[in-house]
N, C-alpha and C. Protein backbone atom coordinates (compact mmCIF):
# COMPACT_ATOMS: atom_id res chain seq x y z
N UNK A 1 -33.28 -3.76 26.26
CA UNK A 1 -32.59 -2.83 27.13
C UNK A 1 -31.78 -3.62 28.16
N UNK A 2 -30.45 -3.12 28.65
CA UNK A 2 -29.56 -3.73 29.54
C UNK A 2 -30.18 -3.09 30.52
N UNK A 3 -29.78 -4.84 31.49
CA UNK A 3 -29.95 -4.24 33.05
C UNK A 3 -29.13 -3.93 33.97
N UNK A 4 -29.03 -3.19 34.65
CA UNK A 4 -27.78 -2.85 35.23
C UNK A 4 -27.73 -3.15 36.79
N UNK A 5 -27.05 -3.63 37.20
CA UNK A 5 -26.92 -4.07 38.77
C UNK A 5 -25.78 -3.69 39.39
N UNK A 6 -26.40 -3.26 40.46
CA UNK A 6 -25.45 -2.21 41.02
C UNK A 6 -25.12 -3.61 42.09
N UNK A 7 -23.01 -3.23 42.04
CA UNK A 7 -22.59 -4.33 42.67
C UNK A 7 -22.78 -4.19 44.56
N UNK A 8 -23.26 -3.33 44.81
CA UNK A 8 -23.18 -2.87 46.20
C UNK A 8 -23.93 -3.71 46.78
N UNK A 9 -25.25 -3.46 45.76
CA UNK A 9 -26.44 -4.60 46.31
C UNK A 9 -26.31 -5.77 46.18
N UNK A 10 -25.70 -5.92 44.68
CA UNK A 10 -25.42 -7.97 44.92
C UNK A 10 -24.67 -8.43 45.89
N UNK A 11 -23.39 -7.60 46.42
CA UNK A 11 -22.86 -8.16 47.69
C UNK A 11 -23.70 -8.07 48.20
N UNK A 12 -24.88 -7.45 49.07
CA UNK A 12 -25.32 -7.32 50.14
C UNK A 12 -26.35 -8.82 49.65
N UNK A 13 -27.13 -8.96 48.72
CA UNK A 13 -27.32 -10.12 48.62
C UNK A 13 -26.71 -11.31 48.73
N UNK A 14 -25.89 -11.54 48.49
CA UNK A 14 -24.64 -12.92 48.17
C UNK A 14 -24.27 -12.95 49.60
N UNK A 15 -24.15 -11.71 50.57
CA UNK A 15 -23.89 -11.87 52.42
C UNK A 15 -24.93 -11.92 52.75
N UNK A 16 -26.02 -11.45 52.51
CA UNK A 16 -27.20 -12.07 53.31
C UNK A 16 -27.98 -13.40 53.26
N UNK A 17 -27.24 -13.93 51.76
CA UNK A 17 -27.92 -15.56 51.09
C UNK A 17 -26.40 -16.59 52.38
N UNK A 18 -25.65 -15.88 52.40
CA UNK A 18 -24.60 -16.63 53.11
C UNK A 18 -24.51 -16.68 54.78
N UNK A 19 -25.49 -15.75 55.58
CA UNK A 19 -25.71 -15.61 56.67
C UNK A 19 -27.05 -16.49 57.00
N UNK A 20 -27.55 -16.55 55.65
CA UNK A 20 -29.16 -17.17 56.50
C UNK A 20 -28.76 -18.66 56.15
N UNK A 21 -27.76 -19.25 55.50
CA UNK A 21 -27.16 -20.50 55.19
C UNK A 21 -26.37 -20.97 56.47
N UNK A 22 -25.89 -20.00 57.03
CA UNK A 22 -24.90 -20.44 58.01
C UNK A 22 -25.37 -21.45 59.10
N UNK A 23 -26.40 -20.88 59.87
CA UNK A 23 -26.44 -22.03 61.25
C UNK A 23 -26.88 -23.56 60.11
N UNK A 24 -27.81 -23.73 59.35
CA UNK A 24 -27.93 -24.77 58.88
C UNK A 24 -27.06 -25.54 58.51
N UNK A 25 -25.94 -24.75 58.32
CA UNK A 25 -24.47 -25.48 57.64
C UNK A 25 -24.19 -26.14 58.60
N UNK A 26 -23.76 -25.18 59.98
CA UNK A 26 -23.04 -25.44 61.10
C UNK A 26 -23.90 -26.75 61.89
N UNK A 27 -25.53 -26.66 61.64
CA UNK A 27 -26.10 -27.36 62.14
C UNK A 27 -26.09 -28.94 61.24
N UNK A 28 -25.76 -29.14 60.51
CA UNK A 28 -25.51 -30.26 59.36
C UNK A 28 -24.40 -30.68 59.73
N UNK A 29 -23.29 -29.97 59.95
CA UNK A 29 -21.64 -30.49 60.08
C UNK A 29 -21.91 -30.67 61.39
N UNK A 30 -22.14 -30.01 62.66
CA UNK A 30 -22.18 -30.46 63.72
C UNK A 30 -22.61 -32.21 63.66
N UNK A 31 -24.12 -32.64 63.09
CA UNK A 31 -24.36 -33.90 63.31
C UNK A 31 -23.82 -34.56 62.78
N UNK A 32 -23.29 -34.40 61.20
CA UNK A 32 -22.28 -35.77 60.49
C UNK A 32 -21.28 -35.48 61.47
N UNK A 33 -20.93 -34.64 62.61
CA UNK A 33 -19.69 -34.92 63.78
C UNK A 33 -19.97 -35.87 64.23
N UNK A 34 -21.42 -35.50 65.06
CA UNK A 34 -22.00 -36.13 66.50
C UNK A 34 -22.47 -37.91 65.99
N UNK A 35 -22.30 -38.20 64.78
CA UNK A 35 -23.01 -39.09 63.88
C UNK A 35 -21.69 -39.93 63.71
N UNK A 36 -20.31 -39.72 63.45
CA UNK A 36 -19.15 -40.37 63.20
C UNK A 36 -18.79 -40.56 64.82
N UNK A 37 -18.96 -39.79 65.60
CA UNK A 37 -18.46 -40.19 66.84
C UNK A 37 -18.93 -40.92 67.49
N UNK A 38 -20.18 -41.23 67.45
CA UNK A 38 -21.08 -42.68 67.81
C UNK A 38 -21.11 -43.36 67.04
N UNK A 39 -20.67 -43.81 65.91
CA UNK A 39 -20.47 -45.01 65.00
C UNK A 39 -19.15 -45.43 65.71
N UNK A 40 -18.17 -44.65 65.82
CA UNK A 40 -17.14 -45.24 65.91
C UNK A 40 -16.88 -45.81 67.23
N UNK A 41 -17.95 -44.68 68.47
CA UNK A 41 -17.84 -45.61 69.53
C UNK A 41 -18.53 -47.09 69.55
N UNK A 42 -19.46 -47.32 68.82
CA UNK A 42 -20.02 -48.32 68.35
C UNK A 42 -19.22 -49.18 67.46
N UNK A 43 -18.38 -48.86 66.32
CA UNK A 43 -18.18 -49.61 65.61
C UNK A 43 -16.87 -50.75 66.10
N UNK A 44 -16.23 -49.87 66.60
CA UNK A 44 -14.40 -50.35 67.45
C UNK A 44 -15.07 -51.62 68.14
N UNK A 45 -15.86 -51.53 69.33
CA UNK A 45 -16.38 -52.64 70.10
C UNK A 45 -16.69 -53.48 69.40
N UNK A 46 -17.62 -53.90 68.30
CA UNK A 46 -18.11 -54.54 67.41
C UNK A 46 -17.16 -55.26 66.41
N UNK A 47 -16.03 -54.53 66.48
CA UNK A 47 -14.95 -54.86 65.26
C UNK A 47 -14.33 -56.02 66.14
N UNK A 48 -13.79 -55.03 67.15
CA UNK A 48 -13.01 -56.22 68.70
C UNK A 48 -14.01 -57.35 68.71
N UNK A 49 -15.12 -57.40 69.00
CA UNK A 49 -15.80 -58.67 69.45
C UNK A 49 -15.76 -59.53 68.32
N UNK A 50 -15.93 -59.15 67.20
CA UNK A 50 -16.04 -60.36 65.78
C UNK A 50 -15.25 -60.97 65.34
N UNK A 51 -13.95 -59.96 65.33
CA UNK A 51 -12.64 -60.01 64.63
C UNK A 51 -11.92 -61.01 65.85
N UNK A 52 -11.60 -59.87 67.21
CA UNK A 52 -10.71 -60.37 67.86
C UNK A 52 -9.38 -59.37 67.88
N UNK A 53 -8.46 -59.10 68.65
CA UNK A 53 -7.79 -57.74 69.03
C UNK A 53 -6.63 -57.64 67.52
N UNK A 54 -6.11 -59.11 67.41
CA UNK A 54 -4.93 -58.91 66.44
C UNK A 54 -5.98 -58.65 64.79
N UNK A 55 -6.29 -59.25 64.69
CA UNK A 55 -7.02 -59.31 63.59
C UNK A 55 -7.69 -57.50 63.40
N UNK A 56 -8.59 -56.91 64.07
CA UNK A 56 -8.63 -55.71 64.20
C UNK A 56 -7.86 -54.62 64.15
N UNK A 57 -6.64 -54.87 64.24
CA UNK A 57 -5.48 -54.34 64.74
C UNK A 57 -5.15 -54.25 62.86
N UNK A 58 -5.48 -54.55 61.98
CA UNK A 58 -5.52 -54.92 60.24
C UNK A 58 -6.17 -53.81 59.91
N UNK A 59 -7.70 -53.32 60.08
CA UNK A 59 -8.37 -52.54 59.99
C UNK A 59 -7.92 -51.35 59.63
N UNK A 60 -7.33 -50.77 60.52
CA UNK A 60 -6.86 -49.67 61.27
C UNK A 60 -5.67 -49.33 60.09
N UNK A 61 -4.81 -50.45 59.69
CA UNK A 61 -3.40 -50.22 58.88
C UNK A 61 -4.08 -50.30 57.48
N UNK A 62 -5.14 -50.86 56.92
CA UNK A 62 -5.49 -51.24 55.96
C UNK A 62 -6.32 -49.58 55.60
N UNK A 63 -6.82 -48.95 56.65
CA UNK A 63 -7.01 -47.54 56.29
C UNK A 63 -6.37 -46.96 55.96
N UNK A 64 -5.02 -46.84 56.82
CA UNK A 64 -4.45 -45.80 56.44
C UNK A 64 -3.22 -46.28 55.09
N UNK A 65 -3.10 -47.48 54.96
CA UNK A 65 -2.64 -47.59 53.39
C UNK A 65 -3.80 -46.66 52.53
N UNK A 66 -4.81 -46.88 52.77
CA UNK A 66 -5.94 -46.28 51.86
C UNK A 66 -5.82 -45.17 51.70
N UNK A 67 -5.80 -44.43 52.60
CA UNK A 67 -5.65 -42.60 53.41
C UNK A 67 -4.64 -42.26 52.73
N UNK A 68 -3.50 -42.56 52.91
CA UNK A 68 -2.27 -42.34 51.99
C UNK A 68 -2.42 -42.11 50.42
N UNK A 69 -2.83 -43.29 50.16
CA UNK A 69 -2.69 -43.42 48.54
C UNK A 69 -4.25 -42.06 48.22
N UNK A 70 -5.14 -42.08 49.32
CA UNK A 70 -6.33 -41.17 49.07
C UNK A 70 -5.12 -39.31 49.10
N UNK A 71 -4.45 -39.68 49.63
CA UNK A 71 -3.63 -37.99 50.07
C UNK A 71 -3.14 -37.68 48.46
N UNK A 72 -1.97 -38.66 47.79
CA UNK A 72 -1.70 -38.16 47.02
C UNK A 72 -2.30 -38.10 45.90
N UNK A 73 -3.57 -38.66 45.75
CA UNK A 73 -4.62 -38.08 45.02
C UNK A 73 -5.02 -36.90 44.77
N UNK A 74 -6.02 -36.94 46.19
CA UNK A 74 -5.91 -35.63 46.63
C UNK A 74 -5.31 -34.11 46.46
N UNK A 75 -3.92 -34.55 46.76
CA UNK A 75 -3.40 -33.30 46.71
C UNK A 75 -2.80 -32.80 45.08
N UNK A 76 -3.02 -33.86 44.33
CA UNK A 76 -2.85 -33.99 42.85
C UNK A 76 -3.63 -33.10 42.24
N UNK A 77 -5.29 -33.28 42.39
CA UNK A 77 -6.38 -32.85 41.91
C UNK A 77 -6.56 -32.03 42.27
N UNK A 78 -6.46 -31.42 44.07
CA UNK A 78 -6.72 -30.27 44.30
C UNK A 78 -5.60 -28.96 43.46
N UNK A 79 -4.07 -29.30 43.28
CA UNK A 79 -3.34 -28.45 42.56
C UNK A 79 -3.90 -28.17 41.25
N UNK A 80 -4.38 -29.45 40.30
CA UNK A 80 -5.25 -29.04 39.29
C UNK A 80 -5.84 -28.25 39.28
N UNK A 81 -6.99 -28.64 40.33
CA UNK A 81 -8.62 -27.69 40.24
C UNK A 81 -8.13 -26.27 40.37
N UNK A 82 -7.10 -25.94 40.75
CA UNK A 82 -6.49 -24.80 41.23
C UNK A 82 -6.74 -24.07 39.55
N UNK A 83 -5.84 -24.69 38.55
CA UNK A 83 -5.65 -24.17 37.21
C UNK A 83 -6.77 -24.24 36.55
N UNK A 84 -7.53 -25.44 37.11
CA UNK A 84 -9.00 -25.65 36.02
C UNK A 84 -10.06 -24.54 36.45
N UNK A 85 -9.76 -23.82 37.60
CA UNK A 85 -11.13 -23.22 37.80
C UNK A 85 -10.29 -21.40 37.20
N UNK A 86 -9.02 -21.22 37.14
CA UNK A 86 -8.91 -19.61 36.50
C UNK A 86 -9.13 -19.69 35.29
N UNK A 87 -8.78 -20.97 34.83
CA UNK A 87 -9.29 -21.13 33.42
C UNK A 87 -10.75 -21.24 32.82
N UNK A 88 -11.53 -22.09 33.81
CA UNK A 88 -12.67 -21.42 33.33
C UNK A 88 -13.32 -19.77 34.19
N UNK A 89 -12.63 -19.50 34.71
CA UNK A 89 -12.93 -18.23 35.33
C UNK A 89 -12.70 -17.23 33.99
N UNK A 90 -11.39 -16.99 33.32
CA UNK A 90 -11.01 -16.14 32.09
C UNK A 90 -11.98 -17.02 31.05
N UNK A 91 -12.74 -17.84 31.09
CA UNK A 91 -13.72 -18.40 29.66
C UNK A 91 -12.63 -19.36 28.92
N UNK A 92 -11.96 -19.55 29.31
CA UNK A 92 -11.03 -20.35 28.35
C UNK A 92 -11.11 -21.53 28.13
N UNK A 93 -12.48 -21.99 27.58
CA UNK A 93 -12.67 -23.13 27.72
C UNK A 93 -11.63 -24.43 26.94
N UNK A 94 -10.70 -23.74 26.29
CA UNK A 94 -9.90 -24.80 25.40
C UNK A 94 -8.42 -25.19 26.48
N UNK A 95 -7.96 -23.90 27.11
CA UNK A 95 -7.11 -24.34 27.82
C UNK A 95 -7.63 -25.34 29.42
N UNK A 96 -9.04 -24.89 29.60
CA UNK A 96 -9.29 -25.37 30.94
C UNK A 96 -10.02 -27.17 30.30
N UNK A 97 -10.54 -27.21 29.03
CA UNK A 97 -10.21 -28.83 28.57
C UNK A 97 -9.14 -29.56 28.66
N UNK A 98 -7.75 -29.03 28.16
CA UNK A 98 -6.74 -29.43 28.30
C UNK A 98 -6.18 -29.73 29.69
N UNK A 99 -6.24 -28.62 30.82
CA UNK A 99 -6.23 -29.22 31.91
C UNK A 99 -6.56 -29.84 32.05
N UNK A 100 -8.37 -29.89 32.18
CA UNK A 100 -9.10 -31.41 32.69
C UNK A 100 -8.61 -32.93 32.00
N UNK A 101 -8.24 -32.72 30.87
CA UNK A 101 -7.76 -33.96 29.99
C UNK A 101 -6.22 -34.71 30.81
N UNK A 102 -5.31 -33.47 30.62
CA UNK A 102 -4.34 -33.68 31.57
C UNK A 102 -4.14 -34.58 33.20
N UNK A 103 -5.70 -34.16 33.73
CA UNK A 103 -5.41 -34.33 35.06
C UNK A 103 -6.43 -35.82 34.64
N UNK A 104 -6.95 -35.85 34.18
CA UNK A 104 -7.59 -37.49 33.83
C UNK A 104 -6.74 -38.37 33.50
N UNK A 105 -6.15 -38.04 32.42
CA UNK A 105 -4.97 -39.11 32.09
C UNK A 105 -3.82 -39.25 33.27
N UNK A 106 -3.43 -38.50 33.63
CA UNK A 106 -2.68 -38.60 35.05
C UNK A 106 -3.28 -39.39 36.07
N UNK A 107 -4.16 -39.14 36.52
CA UNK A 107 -4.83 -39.98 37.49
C UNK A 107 -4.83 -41.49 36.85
N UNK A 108 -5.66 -41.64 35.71
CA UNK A 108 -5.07 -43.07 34.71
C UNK A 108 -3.95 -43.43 35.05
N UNK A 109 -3.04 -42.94 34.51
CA UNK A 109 -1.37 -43.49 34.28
C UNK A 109 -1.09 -43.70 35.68
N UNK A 110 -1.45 -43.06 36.98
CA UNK A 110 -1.01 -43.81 38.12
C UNK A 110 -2.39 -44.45 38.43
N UNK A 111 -3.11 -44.92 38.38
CA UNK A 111 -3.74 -45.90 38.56
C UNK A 111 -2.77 -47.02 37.80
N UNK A 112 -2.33 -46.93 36.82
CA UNK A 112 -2.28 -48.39 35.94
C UNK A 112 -0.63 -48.78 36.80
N UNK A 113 -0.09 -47.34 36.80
CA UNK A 113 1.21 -47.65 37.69
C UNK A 113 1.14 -48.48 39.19
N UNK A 114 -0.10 -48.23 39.93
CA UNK A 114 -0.08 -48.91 40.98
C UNK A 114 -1.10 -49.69 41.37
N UNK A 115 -1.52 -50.10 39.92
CA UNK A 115 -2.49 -51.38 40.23
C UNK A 115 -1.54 -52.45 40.01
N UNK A 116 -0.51 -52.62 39.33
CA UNK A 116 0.29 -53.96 39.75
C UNK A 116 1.14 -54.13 41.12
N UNK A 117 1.40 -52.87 41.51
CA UNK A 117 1.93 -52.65 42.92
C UNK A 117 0.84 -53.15 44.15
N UNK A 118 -0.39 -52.83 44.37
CA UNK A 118 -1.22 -53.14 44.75
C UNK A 118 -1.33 -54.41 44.65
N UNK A 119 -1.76 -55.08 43.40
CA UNK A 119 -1.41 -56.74 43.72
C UNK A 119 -0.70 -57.49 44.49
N UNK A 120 0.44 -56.81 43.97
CA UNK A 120 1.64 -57.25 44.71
C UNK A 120 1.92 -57.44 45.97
N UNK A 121 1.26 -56.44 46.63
CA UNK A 121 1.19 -56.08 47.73
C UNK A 121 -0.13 -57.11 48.78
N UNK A 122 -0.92 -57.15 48.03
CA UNK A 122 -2.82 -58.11 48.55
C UNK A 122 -2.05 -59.70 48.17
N UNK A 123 -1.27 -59.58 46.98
CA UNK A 123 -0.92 -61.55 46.92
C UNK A 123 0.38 -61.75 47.99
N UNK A 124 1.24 -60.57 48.70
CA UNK A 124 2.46 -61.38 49.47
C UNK A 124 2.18 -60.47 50.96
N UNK A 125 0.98 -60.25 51.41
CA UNK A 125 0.84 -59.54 52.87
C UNK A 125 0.87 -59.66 53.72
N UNK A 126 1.13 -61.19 53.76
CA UNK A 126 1.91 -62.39 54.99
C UNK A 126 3.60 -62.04 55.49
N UNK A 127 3.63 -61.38 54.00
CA UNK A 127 5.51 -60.90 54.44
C UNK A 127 5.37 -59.46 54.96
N UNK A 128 4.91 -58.94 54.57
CA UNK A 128 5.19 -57.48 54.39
C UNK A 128 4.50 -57.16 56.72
N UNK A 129 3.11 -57.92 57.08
CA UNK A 129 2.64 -57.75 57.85
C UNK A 129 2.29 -58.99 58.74
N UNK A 130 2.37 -58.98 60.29
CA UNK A 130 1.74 -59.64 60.69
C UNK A 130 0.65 -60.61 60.73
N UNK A 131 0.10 -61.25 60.52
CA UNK A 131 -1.23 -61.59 60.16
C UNK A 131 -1.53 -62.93 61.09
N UNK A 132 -2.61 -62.95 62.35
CA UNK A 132 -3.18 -64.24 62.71
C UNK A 132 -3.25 -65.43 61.93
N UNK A 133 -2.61 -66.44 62.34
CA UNK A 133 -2.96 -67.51 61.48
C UNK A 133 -4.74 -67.67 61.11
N UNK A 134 -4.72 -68.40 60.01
CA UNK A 134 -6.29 -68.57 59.38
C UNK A 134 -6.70 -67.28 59.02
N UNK A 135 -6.02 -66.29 59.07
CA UNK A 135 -7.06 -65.16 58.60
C UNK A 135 -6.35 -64.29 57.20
N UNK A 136 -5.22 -65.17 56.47
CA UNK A 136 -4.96 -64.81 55.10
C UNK A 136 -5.37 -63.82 53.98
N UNK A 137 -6.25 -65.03 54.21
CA UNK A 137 -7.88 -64.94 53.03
C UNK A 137 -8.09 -63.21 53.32
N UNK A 138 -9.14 -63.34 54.38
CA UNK A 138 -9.40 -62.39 54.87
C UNK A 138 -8.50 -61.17 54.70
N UNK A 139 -7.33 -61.03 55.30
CA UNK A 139 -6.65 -60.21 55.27
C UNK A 139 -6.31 -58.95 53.34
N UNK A 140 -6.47 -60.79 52.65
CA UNK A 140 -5.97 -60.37 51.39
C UNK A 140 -7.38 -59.51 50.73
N UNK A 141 -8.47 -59.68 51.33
CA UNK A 141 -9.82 -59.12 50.96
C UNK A 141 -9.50 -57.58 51.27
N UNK A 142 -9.37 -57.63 52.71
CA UNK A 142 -9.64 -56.31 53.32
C UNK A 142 -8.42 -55.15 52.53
N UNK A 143 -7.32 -55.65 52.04
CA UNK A 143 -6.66 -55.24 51.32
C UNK A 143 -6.72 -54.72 49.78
């Protein structure tokens, strides 16, 4: 025999499973806040004292090369997931493979596109950037 569920009540379930979730959420994201904001007041001082101001001053640019190349990732996959999830929403599991296949090999093909760029970039970073004498090496690591 079918069971039948009346949708009135599953919302009221699915909002009440989502209300008693809430402060714990809020209380979780609050500390990975309160948790990054004292690392970092911690970490900056620590970076300055080891490194030294110019050298540190690398850190900071060497992120946001990272951040960047992390964005158009990002915003790659998230347009995907967009198509991969109506597709498996309608069951379509053949077209929402093909997406996923799609967005794999893509991500591939620019990986392979800008892993020689990347080299390129870690073997000549003396031109492209500033860099303290003696700290090359280094530089070409953190890169």
């Amino acid at each position: 025999m079918e069971q039948v569920v009346d949708i009135r009540q599953s919302d009221f379930l699915t909002k009440r499973n989502l209300r008693k979730q809430f402060l714990p959420n809020l209380i979780a994201n609050g500390g990975v806040f309160v948790l990054n904001v004292l690392l970092g007041i911690w970490y900056t001082p620590y970076l300055i004292r080891y490194l030294g101001v110019a050298a540190y001053g690398l850190v900071p640019l060497a992120n946001s090369v990272t951040s960047y190349l992390g964005l158009i990732t990002l915003s790659l996959n998230d347009a995907a997931g967009r198509f991969l999830t109506i597709d498996l929403e309608k069951g379509d599991n053949v077209s929402a493979n093909r997406t996923f296949n799609t967005v794999l090999m893509g991500n591939l093909g620019l990986m392979v596109l800008a892993l020689p760029l990347a080299i390129l970039l870690v073997l000549n970073v003396q031109r492209w950037f500033n860099i303290p004498a003696g700290q090359e090496t280094y530089v070409q690591w953190l890169f």
